[in-house]
PDB file of N, CA and C in Angstrom:
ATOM      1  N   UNK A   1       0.840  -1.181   0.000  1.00  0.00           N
ATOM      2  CA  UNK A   1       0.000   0.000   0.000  1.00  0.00           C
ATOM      3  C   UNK A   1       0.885   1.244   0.000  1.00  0.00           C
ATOM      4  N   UNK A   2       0.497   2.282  -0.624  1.00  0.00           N
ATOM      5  CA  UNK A   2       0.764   3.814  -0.625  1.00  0.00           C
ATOM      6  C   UNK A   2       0.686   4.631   0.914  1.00  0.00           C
ATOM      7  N   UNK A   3       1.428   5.556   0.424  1.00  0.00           N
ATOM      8  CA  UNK A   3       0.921   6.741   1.784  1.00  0.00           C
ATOM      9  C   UNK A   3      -0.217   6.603   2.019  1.00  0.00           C
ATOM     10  N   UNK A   4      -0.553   7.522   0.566  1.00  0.00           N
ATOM     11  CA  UNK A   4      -2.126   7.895   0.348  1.00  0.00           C
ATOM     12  C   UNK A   4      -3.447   6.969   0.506  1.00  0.00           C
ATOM     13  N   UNK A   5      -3.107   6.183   0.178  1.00  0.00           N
ATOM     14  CA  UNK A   5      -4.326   4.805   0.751  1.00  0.00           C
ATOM     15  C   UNK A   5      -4.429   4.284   2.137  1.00  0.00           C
ATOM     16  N   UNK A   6      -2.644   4.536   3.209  1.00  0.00           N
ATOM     17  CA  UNK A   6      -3.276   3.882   4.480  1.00  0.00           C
ATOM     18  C   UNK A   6      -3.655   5.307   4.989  1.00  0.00           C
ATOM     19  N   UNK A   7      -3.485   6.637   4.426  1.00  0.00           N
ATOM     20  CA  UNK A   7      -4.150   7.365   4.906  1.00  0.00           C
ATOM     21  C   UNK A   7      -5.345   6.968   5.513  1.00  0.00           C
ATOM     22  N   UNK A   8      -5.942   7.039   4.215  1.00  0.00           N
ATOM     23  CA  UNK A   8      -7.544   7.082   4.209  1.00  0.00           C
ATOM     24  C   UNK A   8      -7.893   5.814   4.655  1.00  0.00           C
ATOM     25  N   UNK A   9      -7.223   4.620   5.132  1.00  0.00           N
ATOM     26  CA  UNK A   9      -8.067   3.523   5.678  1.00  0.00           C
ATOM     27  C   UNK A   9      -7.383   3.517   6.782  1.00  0.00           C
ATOM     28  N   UNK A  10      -6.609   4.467   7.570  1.00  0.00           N
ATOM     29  CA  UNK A  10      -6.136   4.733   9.103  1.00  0.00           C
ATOM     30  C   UNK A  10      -7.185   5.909   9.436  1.00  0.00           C
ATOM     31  N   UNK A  11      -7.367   6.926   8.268  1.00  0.00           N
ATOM     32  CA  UNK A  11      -8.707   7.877   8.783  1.00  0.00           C
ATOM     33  C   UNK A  11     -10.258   6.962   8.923  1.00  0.00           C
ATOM     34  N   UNK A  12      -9.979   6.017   7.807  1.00  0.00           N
ATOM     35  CA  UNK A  12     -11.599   5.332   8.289  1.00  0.00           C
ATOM     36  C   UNK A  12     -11.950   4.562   9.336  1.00  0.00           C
ATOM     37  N   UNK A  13     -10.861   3.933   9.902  1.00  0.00           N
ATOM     38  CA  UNK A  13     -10.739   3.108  11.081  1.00  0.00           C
ATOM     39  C   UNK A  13     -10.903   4.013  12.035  1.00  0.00           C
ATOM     40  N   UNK A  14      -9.799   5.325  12.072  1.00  0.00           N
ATOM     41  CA  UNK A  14     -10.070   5.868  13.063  1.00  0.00           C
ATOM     42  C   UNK A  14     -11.684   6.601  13.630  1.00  0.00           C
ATOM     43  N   UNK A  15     -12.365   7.150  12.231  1.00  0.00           N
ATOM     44  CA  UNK A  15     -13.559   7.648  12.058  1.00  0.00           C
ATOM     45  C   UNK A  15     -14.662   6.690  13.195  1.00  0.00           C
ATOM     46  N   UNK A  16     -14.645   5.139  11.797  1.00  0.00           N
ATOM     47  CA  UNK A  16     -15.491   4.112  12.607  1.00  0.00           C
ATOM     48  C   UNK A  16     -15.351   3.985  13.899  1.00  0.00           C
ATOM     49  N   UNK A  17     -14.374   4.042  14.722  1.00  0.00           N
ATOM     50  CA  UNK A  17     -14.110   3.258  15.990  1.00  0.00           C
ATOM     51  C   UNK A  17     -14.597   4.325  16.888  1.00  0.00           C
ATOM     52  N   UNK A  18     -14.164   5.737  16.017  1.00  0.00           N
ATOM     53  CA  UNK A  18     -14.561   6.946  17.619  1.00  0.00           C
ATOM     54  C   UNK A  18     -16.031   6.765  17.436  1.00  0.00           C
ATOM     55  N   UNK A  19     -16.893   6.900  16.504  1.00  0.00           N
ATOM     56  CA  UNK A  19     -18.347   6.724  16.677  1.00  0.00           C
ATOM     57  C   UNK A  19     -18.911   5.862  17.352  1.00  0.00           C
ATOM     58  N   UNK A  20     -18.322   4.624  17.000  1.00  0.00           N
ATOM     59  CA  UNK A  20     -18.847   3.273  18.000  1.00  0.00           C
ATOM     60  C   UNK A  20     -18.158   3.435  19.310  1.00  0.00           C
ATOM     61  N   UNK A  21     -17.474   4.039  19.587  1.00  0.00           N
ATOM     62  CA  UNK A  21     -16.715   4.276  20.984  1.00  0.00           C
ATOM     63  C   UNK A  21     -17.732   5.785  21.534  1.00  0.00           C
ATOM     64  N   UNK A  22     -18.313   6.679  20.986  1.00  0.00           N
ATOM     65  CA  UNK A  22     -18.882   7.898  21.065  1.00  0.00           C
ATOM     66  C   UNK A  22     -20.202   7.991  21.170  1.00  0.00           C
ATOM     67  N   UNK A  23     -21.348   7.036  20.351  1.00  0.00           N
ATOM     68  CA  UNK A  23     -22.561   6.767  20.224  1.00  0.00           C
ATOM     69  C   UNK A  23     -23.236   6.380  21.282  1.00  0.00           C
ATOM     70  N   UNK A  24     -24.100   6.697  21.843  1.00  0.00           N
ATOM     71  CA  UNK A  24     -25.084   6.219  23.297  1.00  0.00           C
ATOM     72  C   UNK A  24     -25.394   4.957  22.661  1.00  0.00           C
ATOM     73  N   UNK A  25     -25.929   4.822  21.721  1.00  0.00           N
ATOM     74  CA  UNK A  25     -26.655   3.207  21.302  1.00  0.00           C
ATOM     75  C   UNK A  25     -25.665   2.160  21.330  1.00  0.00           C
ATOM     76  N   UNK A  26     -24.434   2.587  20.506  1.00  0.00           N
ATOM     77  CA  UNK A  26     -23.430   1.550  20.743  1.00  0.00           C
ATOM     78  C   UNK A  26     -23.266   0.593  21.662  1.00  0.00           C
ATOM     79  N   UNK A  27     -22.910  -0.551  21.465  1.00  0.00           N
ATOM     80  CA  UNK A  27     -22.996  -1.622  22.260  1.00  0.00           C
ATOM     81  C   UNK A  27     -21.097  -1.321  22.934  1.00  0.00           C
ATOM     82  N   UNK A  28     -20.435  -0.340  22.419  1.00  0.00           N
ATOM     83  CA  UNK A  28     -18.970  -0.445  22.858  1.00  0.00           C
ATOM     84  C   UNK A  28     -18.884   1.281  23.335  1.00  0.00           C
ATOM     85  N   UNK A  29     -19.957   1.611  23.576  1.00  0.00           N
ATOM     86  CA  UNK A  29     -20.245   2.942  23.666  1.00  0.00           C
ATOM     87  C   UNK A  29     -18.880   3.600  25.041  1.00  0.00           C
ATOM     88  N   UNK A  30     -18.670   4.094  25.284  1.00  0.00           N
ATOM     89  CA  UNK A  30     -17.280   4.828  26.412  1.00  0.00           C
ATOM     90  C   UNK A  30     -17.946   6.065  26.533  1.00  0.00           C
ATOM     91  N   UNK A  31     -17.545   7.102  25.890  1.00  0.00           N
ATOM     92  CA  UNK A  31     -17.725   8.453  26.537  1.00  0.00           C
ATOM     93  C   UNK A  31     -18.382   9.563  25.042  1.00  0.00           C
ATOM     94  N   UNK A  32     -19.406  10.337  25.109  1.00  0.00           N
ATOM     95  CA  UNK A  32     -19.591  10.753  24.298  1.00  0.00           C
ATOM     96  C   UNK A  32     -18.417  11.904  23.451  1.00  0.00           C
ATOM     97  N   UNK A  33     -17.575  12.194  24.299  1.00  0.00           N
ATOM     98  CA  UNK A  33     -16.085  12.864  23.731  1.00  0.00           C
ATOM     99  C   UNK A  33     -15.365  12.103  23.047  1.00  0.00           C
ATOM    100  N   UNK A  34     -15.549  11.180  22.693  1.00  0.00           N
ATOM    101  CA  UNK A  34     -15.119  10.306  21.448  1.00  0.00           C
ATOM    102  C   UNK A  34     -15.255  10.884  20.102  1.00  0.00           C
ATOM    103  N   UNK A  35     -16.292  11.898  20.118  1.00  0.00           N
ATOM    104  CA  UNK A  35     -16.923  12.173  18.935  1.00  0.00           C
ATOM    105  C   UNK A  35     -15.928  13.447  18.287  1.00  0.00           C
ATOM    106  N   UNK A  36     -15.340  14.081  19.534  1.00  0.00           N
ATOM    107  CA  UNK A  36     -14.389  15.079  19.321  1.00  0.00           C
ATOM    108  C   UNK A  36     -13.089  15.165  18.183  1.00  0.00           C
ATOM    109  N   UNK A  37     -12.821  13.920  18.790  1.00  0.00           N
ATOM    110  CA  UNK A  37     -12.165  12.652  18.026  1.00  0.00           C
ATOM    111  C   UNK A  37     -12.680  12.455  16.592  1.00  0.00           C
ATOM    112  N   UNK A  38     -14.023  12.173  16.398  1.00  0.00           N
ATOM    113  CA  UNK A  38     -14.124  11.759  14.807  1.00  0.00           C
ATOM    114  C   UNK A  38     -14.001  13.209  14.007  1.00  0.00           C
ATOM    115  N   UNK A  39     -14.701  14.423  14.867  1.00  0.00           N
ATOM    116  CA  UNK A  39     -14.317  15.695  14.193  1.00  0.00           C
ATOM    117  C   UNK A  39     -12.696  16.039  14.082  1.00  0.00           C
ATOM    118  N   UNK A  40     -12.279  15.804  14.656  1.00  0.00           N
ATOM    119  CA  UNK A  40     -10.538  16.053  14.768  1.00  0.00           C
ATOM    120  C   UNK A  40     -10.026  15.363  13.151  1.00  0.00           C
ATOM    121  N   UNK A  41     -10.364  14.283  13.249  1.00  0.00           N
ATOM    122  CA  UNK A  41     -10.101  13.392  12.204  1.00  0.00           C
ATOM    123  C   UNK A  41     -10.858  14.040  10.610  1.00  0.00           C
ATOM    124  N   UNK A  42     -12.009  14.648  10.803  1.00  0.00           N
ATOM    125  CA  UNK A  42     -13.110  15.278   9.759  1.00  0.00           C
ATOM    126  C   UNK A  42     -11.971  16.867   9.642  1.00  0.00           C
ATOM    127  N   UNK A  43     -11.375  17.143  10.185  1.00  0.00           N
ATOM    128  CA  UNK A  43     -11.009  18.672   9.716  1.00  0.00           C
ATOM    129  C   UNK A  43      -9.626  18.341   9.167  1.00  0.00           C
ATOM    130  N   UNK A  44      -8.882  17.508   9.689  1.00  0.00           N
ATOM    131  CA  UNK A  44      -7.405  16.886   9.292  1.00  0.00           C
ATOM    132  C   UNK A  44      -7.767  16.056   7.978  1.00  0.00           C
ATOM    133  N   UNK A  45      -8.471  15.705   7.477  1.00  0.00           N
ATOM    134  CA  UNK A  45      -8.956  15.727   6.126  1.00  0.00           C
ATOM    135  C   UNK A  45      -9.283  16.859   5.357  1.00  0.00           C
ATOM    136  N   UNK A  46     -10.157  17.717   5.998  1.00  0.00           N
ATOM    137  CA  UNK A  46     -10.852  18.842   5.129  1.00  0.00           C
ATOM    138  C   UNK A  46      -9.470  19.908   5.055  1.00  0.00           C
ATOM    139  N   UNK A  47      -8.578  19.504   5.707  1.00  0.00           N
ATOM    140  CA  UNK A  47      -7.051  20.614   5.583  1.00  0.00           C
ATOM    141  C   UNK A  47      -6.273  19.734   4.480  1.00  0.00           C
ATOM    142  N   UNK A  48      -5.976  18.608   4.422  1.00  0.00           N
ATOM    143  CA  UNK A  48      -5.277  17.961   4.002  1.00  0.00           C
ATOM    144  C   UNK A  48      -5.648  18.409   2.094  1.00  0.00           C
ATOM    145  N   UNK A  49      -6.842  18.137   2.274  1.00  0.00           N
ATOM    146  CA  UNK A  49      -7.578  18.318   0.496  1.00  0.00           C
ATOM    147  C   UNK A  49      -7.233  19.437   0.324  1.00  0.00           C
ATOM    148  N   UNK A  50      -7.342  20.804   1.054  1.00  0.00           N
ATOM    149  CA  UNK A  50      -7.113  22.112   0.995  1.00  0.00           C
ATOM    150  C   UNK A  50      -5.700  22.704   0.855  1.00  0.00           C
ATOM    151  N   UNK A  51      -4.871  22.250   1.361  1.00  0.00           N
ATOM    152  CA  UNK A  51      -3.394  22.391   1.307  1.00  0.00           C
ATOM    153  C   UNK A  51      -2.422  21.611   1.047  1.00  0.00           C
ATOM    154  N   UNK A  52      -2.884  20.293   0.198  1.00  0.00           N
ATOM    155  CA  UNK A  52      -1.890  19.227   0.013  1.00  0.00           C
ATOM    156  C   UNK A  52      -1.152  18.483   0.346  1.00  0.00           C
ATOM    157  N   UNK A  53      -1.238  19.070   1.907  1.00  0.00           N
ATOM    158  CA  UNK A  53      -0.061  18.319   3.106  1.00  0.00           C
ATOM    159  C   UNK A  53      -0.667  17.857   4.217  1.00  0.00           C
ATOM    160  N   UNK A  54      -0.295  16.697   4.368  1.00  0.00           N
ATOM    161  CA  UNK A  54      -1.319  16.082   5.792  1.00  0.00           C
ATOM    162  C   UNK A  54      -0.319  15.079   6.217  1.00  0.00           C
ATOM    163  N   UNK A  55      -0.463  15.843   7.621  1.00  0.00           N
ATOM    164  CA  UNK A  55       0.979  14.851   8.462  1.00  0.00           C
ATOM    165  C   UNK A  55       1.315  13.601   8.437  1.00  0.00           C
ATOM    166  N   UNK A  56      -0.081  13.057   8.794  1.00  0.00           N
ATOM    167  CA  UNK A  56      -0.296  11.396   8.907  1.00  0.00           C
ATOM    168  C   UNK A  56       1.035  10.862   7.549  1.00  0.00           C
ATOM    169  N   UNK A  57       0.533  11.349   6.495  1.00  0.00           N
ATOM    170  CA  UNK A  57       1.033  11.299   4.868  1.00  0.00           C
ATOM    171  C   UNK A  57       3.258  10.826   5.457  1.00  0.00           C
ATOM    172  N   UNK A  58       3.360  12.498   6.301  1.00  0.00           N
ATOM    173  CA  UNK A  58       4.596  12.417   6.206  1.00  0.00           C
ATOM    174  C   UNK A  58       5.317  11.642   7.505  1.00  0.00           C
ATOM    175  N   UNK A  59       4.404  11.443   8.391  1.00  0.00           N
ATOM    176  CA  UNK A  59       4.564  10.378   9.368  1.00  0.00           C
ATOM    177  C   UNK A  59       5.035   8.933   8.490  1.00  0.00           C
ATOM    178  N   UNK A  60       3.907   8.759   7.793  1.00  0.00           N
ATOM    179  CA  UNK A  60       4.377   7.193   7.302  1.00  0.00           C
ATOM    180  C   UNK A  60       5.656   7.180   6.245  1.00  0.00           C
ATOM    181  N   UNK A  61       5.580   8.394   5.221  1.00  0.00           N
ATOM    182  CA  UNK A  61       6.926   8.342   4.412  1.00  0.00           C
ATOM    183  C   UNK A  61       8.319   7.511   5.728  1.00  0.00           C
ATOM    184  N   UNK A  62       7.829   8.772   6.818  1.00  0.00           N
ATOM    185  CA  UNK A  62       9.063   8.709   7.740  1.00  0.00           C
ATOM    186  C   UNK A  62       9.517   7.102   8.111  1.00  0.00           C
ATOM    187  N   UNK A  63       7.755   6.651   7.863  1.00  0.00           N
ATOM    188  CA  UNK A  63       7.776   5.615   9.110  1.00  0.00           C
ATOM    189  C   UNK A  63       8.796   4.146   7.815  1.00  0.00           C
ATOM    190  N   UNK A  64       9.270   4.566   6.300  1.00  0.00           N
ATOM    191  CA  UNK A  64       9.473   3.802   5.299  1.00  0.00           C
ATOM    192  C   UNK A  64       8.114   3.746   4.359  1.00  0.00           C
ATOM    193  N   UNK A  65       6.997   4.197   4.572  1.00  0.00           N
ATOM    194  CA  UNK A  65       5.882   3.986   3.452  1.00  0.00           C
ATOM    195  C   UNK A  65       6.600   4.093   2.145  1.00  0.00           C
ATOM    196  N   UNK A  66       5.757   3.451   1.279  1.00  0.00           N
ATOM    197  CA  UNK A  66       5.805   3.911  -0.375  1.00  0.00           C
ATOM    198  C   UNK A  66       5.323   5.225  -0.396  1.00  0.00           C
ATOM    199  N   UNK A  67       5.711   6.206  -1.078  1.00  0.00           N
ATOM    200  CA  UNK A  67       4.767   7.282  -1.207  1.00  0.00           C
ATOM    201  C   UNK A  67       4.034   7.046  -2.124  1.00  0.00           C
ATOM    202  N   UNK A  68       2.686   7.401  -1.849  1.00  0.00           N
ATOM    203  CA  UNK A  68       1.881   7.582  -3.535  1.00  0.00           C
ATOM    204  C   UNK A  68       2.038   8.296  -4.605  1.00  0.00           C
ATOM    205  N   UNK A  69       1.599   7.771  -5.495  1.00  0.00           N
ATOM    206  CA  UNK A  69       1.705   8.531  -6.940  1.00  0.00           C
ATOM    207  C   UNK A  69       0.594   9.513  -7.153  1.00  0.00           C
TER     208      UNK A  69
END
């Protein structure tokens, strides 16, 4: 896998898990400040599209990722 792809399936994991960790109905429900969390994750996207650079991205280069094309 690419940067750019475990991006977005380290943002979707992270997304899914704070909701089910954030949600009253949830059966894995914790604290409704979980949700803080999925917004944190919703604006570090909406910057990333906007300015081309998103840490996560240069975290993993660091970490040896492939970069994407």
């Amino acid at each position: 896998m690419t940067t750019w792809q475990l991006v977005r399936v380290i943002a979707g994991a992270f997304i899914l898990l704070s909701l089910a960790l954030g949600i009253p109905g949830s059966p894995i429900f914790h604290s409704a400040w979980w949700l803080a969390f999925t917004a944190f994750v919703g604006v570090n996207l909406l910057q990333s599209g906007l300015t081309k650079w998103c840490l996560m991205e240069t975290l993993l280069r660091k970490l040896g990722v492939r970069a994407g094309a």
